[in-house]
N, C-alpha and C. Protein backbone atom coordinates (compact mmCIF):
# COMPACT_ATOMS: atom_id res chain seq x y z
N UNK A 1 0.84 -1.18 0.00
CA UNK A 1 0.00 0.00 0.00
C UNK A 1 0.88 1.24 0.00
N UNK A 2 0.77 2.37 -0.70
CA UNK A 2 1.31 3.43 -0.91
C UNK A 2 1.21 4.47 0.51
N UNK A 3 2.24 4.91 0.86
CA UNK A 3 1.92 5.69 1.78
C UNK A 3 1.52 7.41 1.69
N UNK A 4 0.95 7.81 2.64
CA UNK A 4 0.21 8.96 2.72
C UNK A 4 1.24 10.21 1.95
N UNK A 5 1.19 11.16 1.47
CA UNK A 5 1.88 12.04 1.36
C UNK A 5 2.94 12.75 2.74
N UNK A 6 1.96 12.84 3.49
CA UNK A 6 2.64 13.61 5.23
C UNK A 6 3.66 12.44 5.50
N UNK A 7 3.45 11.03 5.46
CA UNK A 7 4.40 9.87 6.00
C UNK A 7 5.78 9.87 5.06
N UNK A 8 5.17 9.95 3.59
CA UNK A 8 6.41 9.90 2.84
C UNK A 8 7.29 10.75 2.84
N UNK A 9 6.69 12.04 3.00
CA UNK A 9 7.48 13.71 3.30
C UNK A 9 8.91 13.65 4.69
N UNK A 10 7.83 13.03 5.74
CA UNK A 10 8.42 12.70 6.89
C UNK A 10 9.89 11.40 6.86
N UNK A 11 9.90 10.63 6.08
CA UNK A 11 10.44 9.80 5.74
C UNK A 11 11.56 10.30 4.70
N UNK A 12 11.10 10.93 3.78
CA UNK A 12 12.32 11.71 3.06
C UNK A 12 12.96 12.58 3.64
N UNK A 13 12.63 13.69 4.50
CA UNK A 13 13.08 14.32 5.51
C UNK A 13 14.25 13.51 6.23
N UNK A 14 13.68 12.97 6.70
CA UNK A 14 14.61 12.00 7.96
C UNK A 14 15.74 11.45 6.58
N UNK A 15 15.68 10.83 5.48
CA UNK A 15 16.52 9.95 5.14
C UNK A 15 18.18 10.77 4.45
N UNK A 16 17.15 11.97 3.90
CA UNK A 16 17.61 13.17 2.99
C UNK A 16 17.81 14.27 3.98
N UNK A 17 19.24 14.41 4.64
CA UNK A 17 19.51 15.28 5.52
C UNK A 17 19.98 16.77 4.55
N UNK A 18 19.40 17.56 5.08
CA UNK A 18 19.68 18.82 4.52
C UNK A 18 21.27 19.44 4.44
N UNK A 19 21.90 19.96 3.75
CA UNK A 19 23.51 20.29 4.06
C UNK A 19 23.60 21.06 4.72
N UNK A 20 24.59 21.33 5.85
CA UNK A 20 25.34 22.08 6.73
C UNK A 20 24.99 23.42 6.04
N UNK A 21 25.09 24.46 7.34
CA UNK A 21 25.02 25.71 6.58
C UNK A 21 26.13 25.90 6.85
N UNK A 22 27.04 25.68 7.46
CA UNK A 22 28.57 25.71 7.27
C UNK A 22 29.21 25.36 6.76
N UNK A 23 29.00 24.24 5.95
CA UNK A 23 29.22 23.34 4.80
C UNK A 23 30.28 22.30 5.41
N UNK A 24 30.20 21.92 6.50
CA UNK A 24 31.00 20.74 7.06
C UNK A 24 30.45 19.21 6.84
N UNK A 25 30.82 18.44 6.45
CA UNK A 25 30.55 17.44 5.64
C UNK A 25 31.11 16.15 6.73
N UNK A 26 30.28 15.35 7.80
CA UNK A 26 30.68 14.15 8.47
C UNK A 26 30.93 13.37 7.67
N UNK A 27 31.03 13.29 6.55
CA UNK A 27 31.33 12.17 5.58
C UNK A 27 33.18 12.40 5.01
N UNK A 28 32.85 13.61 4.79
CA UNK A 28 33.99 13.78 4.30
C UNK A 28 35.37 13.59 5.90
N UNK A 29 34.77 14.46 6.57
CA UNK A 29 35.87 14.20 7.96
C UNK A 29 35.96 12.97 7.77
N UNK A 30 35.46 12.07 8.32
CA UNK A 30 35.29 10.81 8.52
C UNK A 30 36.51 9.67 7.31
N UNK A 31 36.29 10.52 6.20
CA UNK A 31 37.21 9.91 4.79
C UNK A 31 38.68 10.45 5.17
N UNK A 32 38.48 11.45 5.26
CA UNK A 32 39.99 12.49 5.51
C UNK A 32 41.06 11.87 6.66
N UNK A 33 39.96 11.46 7.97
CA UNK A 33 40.20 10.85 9.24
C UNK A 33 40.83 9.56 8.78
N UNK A 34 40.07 8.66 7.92
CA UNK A 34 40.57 7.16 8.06
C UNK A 34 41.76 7.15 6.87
N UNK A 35 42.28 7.81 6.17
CA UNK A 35 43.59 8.01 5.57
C UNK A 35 44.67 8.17 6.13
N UNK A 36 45.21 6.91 6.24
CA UNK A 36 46.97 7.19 7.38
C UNK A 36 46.69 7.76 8.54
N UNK A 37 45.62 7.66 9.04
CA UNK A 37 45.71 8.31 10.63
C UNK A 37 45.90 6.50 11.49
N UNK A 38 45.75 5.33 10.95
CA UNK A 38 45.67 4.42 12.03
C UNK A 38 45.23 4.23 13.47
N UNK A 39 43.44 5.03 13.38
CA UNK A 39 42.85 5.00 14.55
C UNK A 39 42.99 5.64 15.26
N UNK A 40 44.23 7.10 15.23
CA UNK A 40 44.55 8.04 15.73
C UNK A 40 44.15 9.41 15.12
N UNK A 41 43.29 9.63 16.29
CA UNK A 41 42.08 10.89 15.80
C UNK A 41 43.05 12.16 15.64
N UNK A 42 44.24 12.29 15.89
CA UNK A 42 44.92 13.66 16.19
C UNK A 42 46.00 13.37 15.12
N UNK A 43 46.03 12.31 14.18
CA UNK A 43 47.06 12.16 13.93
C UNK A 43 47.35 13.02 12.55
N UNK A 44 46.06 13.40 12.07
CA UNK A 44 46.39 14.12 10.62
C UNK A 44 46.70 15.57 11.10
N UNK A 45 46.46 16.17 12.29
CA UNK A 45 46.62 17.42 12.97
C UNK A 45 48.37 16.93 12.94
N UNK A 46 48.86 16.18 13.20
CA UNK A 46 50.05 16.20 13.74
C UNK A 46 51.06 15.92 12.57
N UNK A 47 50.24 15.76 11.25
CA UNK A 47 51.42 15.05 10.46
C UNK A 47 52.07 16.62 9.70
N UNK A 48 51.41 17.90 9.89
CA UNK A 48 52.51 18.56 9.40
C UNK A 48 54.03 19.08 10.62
N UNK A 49 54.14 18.11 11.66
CA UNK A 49 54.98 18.66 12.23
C UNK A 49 56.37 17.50 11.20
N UNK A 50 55.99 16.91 10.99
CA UNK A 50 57.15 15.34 9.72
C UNK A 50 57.36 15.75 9.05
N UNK A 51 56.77 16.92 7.98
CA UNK A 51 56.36 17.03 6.34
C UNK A 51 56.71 18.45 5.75
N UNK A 52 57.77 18.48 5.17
CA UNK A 52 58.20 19.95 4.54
C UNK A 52 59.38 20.45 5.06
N UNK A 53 59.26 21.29 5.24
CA UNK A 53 60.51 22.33 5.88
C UNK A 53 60.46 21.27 7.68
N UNK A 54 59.75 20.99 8.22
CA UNK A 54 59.81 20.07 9.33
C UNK A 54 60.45 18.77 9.50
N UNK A 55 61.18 18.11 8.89
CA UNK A 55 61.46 17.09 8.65
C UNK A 55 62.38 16.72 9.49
N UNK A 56 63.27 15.28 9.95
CA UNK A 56 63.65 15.22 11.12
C UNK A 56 65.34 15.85 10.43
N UNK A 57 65.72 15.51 9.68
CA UNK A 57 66.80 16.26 8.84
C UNK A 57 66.45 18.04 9.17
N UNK A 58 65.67 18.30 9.07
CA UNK A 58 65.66 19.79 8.91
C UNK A 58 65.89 20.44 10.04
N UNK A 59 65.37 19.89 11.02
CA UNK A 59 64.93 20.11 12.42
C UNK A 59 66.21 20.09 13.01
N UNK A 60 67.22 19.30 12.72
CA UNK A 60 68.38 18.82 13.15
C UNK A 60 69.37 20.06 12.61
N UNK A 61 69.29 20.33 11.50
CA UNK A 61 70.25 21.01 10.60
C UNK A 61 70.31 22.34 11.43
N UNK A 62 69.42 22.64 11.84
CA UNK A 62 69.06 24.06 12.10
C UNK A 62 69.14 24.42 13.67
N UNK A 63 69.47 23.44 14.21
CA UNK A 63 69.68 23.04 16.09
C UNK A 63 71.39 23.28 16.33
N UNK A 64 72.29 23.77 15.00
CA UNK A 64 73.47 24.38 15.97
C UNK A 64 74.11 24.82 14.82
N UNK A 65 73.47 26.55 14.80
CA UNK A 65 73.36 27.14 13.51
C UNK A 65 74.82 27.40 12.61
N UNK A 66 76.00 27.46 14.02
CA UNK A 66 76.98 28.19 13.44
C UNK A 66 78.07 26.90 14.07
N UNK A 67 77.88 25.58 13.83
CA UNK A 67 79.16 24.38 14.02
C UNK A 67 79.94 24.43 12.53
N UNK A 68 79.25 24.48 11.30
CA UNK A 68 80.11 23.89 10.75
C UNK A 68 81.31 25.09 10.29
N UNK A 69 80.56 26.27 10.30
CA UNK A 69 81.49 27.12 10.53
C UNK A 69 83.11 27.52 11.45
N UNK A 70 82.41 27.03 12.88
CA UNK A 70 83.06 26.97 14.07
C UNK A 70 84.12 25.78 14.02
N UNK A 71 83.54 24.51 13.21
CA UNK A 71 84.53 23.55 13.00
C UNK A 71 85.58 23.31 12.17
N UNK A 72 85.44 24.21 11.01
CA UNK A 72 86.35 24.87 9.84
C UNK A 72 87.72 25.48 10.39
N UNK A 73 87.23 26.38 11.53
CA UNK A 73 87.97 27.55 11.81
C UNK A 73 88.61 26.89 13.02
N UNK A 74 88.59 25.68 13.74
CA UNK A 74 88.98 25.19 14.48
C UNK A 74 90.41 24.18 13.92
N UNK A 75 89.78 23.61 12.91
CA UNK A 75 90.76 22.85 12.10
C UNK A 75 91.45 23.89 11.87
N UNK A 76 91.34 25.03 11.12
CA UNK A 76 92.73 25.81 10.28
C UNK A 76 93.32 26.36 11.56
N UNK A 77 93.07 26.27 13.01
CA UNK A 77 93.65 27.24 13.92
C UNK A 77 94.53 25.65 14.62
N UNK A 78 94.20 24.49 14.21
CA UNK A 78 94.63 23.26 14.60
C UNK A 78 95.95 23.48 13.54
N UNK A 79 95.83 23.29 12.39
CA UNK A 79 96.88 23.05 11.47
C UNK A 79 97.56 24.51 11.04
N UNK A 80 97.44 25.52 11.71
CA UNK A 80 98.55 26.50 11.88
C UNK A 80 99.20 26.31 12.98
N UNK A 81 98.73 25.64 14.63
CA UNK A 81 99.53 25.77 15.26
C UNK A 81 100.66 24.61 15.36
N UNK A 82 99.90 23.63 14.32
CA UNK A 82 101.20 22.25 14.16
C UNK A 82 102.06 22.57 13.33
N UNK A 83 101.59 23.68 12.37
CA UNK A 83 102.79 24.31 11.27
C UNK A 83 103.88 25.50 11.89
N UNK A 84 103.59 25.61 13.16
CA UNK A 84 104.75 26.43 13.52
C UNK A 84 104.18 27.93 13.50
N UNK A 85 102.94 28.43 12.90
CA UNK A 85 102.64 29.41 12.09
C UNK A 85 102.60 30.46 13.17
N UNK A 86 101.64 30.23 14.65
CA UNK A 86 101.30 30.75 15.51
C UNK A 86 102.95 31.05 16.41
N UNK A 87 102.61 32.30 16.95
CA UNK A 87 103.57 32.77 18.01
C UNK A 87 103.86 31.78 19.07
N UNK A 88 104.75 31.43 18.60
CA UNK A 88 104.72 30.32 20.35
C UNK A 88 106.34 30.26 20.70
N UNK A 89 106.65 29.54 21.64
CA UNK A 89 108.15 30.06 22.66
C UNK A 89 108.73 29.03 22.49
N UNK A 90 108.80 28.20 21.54
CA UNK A 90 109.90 27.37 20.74
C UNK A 90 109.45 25.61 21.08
N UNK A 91 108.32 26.03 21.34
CA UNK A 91 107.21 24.66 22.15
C UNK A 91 107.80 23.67 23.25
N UNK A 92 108.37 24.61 24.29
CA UNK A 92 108.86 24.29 25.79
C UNK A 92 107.88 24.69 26.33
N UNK A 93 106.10 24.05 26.85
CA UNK A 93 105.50 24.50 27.07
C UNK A 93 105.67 23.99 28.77
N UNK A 94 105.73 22.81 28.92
CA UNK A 94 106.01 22.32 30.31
C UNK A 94 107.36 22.32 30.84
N UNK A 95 108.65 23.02 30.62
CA UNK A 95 109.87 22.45 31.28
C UNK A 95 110.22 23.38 32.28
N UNK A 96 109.65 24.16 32.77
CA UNK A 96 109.68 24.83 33.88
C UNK A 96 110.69 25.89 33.66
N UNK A 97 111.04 26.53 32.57
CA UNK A 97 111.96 27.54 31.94
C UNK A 97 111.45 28.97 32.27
N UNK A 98 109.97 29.11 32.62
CA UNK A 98 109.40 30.49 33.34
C UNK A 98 109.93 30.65 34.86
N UNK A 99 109.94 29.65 35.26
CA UNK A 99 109.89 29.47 36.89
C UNK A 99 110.90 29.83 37.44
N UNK A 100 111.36 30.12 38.36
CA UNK A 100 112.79 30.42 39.25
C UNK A 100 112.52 29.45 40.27
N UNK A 101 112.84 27.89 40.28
CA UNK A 101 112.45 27.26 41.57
C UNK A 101 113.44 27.30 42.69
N UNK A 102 114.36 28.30 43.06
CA UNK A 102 115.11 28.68 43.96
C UNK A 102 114.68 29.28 45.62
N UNK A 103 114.35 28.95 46.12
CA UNK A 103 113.73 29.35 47.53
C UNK A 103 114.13 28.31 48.83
């Protein structure tokens, strides 16, 4: 038997949900959500901290801005003072040649 007009109205209503006036879509979250999140509701919030300029390389690179600089200039101040280059007192650094141990 065909139903009443008011029953069928009521029935399309209910089945045929009207769209968001915000236009937020539970269907779509829900799709967006189950893509690489593995049951972890926070996890697509969290994946741009991995992705881009964030990366664990990047993150690293940028945590000790001025070493490789500092390590350059360490070596050439290493291999001038083994070359003799630097001022030094004929490299008697320990023989007690400052001292007067007379007392």
């Amino acid at each position: 038997a065909p139903l009443p007009p008011a029953a069928r109205e009521a029935l399309t209503s209910v089945t045929m949900a009207r769209p968001s006036i915000t236009g937020f879509d539970p269907k779509k979250l829900a799709a967006a959500s189950a893509n690489g999140t593995k049951g972890d509701p926070w996890a697509r919030y969290e994946q741009w901290r991995y992705t881009g300029p964030f990366t664990r390389f990047q993150r690293f690179k940028g945590s000790f801005p001025g070493l490789g600089i500092a390590t350059v200039a360490f070596g050439v101040y290493l291999a001038a003072e083994q070359a003799g280059l630097l001022g030094s007192e004929g490299g008697h650094h320990g023989d007690g040649g400052h001292h007067d141990e007379t007392t």
